[in-house]
N, C-alpha and C. Protein backbone atom coordinates (compact mmCIF):
# COMPACT_ATOMS: atom_id res chain seq x y z
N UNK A 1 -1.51 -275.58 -74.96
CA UNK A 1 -0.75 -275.77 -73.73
C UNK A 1 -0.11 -277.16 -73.78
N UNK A 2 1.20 -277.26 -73.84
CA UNK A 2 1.56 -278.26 -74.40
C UNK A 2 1.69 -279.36 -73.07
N UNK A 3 2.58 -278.57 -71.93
CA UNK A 3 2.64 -279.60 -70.62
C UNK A 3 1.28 -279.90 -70.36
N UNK A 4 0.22 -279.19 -69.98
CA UNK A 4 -0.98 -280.07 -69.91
C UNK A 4 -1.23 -281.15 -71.27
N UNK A 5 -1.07 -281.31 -72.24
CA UNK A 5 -1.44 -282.07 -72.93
C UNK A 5 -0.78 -283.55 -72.65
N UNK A 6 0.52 -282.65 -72.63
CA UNK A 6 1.61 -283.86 -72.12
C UNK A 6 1.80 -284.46 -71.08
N UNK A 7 1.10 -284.31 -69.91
CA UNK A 7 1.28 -284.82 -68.57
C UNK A 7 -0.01 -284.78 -67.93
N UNK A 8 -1.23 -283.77 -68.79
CA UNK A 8 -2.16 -284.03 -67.49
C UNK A 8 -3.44 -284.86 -68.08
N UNK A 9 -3.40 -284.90 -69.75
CA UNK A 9 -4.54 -285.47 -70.70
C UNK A 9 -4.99 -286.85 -70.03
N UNK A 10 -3.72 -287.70 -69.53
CA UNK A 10 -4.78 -288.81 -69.26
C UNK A 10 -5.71 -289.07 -68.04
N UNK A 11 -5.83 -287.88 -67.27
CA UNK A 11 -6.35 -288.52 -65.71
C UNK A 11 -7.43 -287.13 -65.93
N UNK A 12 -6.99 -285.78 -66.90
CA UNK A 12 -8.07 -284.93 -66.68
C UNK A 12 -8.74 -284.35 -68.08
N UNK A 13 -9.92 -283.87 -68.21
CA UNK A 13 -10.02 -283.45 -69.48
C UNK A 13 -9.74 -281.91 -69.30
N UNK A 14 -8.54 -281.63 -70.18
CA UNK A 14 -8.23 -279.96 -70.58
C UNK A 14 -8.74 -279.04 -71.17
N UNK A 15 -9.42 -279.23 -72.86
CA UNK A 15 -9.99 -278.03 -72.94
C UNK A 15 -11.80 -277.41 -72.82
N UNK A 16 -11.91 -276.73 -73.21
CA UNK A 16 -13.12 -276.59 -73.19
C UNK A 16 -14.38 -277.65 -73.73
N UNK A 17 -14.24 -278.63 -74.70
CA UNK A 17 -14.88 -279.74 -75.20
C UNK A 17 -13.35 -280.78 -75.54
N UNK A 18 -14.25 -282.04 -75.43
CA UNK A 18 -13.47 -283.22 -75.39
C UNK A 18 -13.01 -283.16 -77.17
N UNK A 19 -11.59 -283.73 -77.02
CA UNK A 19 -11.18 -284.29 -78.47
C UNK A 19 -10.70 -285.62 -78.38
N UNK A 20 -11.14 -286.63 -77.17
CA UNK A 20 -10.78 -287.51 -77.38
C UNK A 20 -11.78 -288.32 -76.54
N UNK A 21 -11.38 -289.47 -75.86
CA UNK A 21 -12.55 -289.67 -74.79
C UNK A 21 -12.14 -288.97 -73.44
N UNK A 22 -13.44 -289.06 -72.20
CA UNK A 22 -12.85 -287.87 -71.39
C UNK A 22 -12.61 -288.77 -70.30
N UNK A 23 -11.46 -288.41 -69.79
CA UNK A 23 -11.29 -289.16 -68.89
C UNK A 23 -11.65 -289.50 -67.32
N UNK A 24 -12.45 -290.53 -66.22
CA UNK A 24 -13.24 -289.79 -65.62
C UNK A 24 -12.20 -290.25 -64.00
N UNK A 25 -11.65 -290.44 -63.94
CA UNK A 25 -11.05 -290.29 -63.06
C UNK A 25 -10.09 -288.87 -61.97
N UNK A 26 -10.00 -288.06 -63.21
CA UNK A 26 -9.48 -286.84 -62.65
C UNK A 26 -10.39 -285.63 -62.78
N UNK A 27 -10.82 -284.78 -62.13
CA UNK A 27 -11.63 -283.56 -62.31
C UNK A 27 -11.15 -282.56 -63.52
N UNK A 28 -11.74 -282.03 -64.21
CA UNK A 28 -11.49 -281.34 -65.22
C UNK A 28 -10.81 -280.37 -64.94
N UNK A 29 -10.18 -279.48 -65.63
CA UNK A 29 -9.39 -277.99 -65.84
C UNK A 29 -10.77 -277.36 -65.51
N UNK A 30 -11.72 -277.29 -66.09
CA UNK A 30 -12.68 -276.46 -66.08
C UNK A 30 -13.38 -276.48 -64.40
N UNK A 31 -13.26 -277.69 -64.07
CA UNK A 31 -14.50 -277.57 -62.42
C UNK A 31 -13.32 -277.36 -61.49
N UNK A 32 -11.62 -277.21 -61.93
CA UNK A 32 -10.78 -276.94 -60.92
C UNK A 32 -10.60 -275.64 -61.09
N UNK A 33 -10.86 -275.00 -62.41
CA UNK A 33 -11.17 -273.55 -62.68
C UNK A 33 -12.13 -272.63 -61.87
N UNK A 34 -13.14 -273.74 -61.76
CA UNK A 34 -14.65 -273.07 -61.51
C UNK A 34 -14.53 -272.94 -59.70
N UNK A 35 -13.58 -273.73 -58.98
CA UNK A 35 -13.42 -273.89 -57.69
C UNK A 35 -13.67 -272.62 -57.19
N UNK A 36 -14.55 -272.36 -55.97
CA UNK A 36 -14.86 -271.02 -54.99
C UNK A 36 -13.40 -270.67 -54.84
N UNK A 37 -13.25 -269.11 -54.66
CA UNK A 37 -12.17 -268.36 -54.49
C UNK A 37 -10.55 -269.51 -55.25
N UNK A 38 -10.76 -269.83 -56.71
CA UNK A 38 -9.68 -270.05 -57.05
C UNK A 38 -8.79 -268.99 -57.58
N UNK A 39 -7.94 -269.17 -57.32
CA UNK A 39 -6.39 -268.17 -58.17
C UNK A 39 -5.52 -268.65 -58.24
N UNK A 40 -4.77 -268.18 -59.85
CA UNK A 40 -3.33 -268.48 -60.38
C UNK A 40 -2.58 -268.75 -58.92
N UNK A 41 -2.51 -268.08 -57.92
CA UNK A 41 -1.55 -267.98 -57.05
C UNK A 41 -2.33 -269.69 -56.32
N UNK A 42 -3.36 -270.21 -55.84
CA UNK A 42 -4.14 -271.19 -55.24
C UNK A 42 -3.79 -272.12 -56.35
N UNK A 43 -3.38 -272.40 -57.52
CA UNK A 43 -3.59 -273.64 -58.42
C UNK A 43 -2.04 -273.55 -58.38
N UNK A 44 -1.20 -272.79 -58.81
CA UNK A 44 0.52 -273.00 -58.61
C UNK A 44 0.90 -273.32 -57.14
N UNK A 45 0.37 -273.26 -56.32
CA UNK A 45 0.69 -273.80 -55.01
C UNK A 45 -0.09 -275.26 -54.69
N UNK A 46 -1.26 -275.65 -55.48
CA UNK A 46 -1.78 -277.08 -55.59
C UNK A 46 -0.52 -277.81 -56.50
N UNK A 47 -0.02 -276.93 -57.42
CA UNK A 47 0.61 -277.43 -58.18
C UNK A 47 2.24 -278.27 -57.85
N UNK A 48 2.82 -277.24 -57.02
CA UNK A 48 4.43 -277.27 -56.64
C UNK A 48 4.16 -278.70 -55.64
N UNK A 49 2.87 -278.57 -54.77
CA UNK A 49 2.97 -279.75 -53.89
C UNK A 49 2.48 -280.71 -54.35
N UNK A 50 3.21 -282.26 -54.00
CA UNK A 50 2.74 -283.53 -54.60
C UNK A 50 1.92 -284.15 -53.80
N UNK A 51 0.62 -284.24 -54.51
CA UNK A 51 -0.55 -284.90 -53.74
C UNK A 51 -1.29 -286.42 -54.31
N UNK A 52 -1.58 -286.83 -53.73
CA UNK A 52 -2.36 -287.95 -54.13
C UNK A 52 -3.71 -287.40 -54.46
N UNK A 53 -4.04 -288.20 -55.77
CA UNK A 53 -3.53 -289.35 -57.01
C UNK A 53 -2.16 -288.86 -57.62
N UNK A 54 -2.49 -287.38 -57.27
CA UNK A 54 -1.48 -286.71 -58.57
C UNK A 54 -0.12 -286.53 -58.44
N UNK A 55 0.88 -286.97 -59.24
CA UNK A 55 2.42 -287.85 -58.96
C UNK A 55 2.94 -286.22 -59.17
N UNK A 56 3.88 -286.32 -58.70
CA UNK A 56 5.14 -285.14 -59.02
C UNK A 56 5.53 -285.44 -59.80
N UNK A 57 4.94 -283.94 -61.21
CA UNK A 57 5.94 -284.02 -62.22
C UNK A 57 6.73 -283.34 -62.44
N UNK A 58 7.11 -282.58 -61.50
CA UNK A 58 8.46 -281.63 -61.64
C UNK A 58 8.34 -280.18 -62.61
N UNK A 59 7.62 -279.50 -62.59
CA UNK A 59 7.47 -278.71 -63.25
C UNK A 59 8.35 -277.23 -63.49
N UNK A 60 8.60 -276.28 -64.25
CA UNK A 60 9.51 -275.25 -63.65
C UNK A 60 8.08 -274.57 -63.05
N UNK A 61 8.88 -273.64 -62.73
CA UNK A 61 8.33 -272.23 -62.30
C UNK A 61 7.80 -271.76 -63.42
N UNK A 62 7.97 -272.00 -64.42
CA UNK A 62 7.41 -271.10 -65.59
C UNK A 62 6.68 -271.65 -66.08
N UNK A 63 6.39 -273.14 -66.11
CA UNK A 63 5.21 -274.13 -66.45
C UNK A 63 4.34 -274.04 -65.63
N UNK A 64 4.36 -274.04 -64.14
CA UNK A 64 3.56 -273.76 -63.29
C UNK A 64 2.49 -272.64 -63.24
N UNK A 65 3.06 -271.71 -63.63
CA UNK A 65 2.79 -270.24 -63.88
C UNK A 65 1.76 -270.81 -64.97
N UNK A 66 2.15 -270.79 -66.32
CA UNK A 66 1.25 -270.96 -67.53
C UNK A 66 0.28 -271.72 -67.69
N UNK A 67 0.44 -272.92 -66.42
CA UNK A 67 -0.66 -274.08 -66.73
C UNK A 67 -1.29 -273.50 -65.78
N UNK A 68 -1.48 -272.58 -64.48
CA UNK A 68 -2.39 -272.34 -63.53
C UNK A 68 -2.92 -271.35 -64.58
N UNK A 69 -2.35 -270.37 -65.29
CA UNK A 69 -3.03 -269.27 -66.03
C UNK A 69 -3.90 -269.66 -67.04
N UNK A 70 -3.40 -270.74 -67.80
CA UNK A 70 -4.19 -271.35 -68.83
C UNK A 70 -5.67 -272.20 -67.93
N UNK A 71 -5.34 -272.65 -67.10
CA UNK A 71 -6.22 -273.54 -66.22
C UNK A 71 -7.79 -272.16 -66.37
N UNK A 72 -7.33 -270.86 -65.88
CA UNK A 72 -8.17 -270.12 -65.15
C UNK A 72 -8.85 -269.08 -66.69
N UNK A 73 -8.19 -269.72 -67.41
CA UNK A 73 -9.54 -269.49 -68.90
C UNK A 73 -10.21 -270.11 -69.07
N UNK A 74 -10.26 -271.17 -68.61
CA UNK A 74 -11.40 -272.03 -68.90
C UNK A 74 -12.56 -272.14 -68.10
N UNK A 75 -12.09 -271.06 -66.85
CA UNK A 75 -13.41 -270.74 -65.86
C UNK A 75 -14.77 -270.36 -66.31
N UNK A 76 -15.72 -270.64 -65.83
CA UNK A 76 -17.02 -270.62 -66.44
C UNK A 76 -17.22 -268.84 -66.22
N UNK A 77 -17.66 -267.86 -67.17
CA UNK A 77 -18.58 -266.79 -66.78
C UNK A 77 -19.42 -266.38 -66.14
N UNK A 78 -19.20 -265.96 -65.06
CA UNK A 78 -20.22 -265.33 -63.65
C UNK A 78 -21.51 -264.68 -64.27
């Protein structure tokens, strides 16, 4: 996933184990994965709006889409 690598690596850790150091200021892909009643549709709408810490990076619609989808593989197994 390349826009997460490219825009979200330094504030969160993305994949399933660290390849670099992890960074601890932003919550992981995985515990924003793991969030009660999350969905693609709940993480692209965290996404489109600009919130503090997290800056507007302008994303399309089609990045949005792929990084909430990619986000929600990394959810832990019930």
């Amino acid at each position: 996933m390349v826009v997460a690598w490219a825009l979200c690596a330094m504030r969160h850790l993305i994949g399933k184990s660290p390849q670099a150091p992890v960074p601890s200021d932003g919550p992981s892909f995985r515990s924003i994965a793991n969030r009660r009643n999350q969905t693609t549709q709940a993480l692209a709408n965290w996404l489109i709006e600009p919130h503090k810490p997290m800056p507007n990076i302008h994303l399309t619609c089609e990045e949005i889409r792929d990084l909430s989808a990619y986000m929600l593989t990394l959810r832990t197994p019930q």
